[in-house]
N, C-alpha and C. Protein backbone atom coordinates (compact mmCIF):
# COMPACT_ATOMS: atom_id res chain seq x y z
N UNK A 1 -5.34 13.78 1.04
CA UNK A 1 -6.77 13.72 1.29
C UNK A 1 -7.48 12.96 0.18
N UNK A 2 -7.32 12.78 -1.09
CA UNK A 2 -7.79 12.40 -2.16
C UNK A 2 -7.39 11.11 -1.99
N UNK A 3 -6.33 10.43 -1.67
CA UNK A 3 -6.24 9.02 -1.21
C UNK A 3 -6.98 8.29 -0.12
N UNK A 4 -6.94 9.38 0.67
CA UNK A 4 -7.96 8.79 1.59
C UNK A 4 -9.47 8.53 1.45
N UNK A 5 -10.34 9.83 0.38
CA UNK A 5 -11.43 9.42 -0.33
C UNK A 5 -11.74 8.48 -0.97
N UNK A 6 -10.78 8.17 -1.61
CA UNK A 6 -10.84 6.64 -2.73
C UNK A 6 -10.27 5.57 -1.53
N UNK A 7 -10.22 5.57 -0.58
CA UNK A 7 -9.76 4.32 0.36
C UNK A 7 -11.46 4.19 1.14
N UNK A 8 -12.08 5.37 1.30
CA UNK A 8 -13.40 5.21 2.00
C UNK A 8 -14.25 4.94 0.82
N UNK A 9 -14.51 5.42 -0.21
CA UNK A 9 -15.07 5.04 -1.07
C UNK A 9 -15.10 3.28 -1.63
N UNK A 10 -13.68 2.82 -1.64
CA UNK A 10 -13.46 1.74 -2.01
C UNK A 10 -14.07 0.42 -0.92
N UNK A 11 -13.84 1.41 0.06
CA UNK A 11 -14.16 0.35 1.41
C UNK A 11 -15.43 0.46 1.82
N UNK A 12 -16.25 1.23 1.28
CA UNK A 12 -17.79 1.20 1.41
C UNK A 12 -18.24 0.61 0.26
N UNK A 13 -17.59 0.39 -0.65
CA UNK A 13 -18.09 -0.65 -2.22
C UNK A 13 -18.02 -1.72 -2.03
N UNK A 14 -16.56 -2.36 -1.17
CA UNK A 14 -16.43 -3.72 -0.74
C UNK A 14 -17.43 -4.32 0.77
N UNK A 15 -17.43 -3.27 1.57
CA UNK A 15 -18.60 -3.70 2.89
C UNK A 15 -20.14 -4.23 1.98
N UNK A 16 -20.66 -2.95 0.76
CA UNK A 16 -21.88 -3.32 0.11
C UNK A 16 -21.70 -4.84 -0.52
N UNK A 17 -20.87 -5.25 -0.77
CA UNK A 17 -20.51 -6.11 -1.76
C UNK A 17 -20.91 -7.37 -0.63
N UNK A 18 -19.96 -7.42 0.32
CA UNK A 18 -19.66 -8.51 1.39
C UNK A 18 -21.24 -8.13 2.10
N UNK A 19 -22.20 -7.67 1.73
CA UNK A 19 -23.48 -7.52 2.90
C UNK A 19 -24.20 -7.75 1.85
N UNK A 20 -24.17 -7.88 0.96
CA UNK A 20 -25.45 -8.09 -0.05
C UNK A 20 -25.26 -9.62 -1.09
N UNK A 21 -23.78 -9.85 -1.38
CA UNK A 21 -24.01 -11.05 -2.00
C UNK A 21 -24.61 -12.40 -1.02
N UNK A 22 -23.90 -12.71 0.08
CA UNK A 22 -24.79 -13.69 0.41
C UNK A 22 -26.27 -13.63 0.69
N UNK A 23 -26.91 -12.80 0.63
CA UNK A 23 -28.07 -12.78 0.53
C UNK A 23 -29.03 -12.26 -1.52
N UNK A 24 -27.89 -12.68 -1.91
CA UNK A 24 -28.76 -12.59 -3.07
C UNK A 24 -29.15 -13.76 -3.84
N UNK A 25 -30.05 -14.49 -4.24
CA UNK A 25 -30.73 -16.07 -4.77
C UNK A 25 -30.18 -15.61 -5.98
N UNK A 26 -29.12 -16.01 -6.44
CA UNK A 26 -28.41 -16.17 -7.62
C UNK A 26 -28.24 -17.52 -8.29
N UNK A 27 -28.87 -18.85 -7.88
CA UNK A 27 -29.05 -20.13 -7.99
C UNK A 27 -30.48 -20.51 -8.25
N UNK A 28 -31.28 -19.53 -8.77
CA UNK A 28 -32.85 -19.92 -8.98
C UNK A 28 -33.23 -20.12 -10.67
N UNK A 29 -31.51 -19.60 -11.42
CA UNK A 29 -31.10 -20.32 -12.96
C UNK A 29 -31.89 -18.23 -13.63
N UNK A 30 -32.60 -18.90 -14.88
CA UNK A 30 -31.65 -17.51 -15.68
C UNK A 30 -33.30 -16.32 -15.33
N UNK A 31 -33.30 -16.04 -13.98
CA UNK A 31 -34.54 -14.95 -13.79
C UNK A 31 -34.14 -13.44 -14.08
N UNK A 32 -35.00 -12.16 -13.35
CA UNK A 32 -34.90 -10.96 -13.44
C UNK A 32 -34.13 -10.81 -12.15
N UNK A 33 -34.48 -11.71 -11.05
CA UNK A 33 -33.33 -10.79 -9.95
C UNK A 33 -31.85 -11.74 -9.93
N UNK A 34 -31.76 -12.73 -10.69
CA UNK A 34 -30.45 -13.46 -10.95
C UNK A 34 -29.58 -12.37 -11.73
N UNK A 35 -30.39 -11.83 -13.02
CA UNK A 35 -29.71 -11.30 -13.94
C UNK A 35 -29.06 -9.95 -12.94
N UNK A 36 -30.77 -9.10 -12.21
CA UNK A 36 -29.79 -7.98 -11.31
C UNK A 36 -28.84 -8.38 -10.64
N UNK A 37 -28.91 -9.43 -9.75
CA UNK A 37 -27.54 -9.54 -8.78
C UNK A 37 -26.28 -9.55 -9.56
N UNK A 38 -25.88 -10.19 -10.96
CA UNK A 38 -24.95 -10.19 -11.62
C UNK A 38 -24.87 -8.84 -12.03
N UNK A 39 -25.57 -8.57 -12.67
CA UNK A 39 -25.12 -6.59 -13.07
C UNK A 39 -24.67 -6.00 -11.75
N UNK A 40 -25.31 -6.03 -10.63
CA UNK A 40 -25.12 -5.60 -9.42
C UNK A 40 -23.72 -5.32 -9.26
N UNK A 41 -23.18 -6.85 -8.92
CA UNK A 41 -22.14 -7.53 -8.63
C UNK A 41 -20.80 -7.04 -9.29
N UNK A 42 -21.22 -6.89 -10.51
CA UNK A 42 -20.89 -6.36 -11.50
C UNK A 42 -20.01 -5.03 -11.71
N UNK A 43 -21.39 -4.59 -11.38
CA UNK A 43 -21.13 -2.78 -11.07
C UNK A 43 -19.90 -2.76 -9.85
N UNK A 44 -20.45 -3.12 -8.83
CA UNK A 44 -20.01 -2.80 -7.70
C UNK A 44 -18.33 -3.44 -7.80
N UNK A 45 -17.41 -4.13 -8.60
CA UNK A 45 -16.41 -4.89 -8.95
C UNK A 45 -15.75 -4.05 -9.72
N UNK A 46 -16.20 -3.16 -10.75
CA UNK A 46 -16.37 -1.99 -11.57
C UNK A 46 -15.84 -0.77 -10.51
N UNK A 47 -16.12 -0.07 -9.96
CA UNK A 47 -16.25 0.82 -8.92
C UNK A 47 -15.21 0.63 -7.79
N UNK A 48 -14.95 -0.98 -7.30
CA UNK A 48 -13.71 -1.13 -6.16
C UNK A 48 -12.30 -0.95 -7.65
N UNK A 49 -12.72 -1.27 -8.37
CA UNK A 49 -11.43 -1.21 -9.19
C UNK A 49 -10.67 -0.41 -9.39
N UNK A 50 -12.26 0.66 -10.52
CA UNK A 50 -11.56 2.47 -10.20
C UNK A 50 -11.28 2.81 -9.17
N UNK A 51 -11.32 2.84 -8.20
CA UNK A 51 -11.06 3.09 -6.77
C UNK A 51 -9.61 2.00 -6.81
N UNK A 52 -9.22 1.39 -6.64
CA UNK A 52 -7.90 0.88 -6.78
C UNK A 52 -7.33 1.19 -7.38
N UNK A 53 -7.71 1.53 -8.96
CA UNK A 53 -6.86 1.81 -10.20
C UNK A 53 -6.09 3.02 -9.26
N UNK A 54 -7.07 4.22 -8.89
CA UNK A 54 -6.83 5.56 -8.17
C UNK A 54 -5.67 5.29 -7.30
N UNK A 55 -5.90 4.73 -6.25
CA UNK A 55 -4.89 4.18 -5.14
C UNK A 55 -3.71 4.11 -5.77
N UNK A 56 -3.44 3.39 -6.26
CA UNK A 56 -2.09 2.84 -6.87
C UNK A 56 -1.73 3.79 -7.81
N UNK A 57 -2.18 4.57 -7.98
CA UNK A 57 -1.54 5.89 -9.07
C UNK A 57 -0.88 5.51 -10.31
N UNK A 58 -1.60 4.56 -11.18
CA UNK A 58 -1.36 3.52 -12.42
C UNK A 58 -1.09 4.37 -13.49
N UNK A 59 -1.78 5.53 -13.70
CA UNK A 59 -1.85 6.71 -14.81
C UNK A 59 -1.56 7.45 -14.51
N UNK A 60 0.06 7.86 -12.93
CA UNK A 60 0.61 9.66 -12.97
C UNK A 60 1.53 9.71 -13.54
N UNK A 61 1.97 8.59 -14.87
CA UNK A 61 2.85 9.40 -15.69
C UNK A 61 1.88 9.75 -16.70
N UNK A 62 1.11 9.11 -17.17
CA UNK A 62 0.07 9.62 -18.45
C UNK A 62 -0.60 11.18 -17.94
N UNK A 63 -0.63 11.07 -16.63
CA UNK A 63 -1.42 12.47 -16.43
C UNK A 63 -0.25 13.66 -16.19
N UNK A 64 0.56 12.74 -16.20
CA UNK A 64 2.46 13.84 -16.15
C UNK A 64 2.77 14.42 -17.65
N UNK A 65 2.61 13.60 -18.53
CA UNK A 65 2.56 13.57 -20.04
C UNK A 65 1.52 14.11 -20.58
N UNK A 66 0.23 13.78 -20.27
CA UNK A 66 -1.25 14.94 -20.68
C UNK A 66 -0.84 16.80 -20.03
N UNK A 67 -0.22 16.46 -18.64
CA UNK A 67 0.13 17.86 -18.57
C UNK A 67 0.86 19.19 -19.85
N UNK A 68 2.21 17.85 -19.66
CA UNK A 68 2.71 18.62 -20.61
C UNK A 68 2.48 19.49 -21.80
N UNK A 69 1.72 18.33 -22.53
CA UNK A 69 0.90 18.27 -23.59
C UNK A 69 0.75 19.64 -23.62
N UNK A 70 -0.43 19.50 -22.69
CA UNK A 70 -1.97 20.67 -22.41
C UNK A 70 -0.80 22.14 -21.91
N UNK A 71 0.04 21.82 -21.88
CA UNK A 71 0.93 23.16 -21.18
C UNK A 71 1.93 23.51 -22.73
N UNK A 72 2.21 22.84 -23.62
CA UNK A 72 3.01 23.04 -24.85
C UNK A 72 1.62 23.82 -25.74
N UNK A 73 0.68 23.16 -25.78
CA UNK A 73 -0.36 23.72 -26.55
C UNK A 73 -0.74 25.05 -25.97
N UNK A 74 -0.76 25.43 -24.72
CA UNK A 74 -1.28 26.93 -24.54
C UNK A 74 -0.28 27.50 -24.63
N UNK A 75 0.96 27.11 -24.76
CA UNK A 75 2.05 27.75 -25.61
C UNK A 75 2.19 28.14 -26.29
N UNK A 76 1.75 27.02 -27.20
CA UNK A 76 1.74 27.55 -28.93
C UNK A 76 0.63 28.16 -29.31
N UNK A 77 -0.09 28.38 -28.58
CA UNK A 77 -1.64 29.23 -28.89
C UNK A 77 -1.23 30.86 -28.34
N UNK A 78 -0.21 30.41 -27.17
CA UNK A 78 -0.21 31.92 -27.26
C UNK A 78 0.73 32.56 -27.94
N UNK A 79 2.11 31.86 -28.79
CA UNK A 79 3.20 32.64 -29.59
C UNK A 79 2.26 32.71 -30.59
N UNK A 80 1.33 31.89 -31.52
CA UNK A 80 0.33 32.41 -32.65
C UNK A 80 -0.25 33.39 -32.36
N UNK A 81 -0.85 33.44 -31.02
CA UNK A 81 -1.88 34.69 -30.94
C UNK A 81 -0.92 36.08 -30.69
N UNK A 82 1.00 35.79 -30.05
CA UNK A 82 1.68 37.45 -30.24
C UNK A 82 1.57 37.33 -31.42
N UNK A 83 2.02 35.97 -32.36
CA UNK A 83 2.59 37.41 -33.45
C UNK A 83 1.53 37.54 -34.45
N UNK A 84 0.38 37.05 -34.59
CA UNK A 84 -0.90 37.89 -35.12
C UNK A 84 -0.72 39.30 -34.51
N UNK A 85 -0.37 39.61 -33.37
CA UNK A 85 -0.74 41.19 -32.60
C UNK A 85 -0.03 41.92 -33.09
N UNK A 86 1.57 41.00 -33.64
CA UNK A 86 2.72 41.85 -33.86
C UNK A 86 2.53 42.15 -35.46
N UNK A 87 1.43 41.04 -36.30
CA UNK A 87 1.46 41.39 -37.30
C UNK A 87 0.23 42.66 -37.60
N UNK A 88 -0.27 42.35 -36.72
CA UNK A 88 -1.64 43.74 -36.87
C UNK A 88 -1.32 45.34 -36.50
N UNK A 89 -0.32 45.00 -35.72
CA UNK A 89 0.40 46.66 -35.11
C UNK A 89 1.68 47.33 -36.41
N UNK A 90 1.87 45.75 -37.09
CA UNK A 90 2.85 46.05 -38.22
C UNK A 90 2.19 46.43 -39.68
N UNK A 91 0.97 46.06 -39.82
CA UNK A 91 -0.22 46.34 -41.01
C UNK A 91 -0.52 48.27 -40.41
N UNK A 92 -0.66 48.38 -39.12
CA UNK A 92 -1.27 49.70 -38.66
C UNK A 92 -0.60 50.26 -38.60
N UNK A 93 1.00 50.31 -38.65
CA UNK A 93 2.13 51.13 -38.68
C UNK A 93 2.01 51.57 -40.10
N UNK A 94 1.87 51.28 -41.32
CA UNK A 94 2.38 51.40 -42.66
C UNK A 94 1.04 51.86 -42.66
């Protein structure tokens, strides 16, 4: 389902794209709506990308490897946090 979001998403960035550049006066040299259509253009080139980047699944080993990561660290947060417990039940024993 998440592939399919970024395929509608992507394909409603490229329809805006293909319905709005030929109608934008981008040849009237260096104005305020020349400069928007380029940011526009811009943006919207920006946005089909992430949306592609997504598609193509470019970063599921980095997010395979951030897992890990994030799964070794609540590891080690939680053997620090037994044996603090084991050392506080061992202070309250004596």
């Amino acid at each position: 389902m998440k592939g399919m979001k970024n395929i509608m998403y992507m394909g409603l960035a490229l329809g805006m794209l293909f319905y709005a550049v030929p109608r934008m006066d981008i040849r009237s040299g260096f104005t305020l709506p020349t400069i928007f259509g380029i940011v526009w253009v811009m943006f919207a080139l920006v946005i089909i990308a992430a949306h592609l980047h997504e598609i193509l699944g470019v970063d599921d080993e980095t997010k395979r490897e951030l897992a890990k990561v994030k799964h070794m660290k609540k590891w080690q947060l939680e053997q620090m946090l037994q044996g603090k417990r084991k050392m506080l039940q061992f202070k309250k024993m004596r």
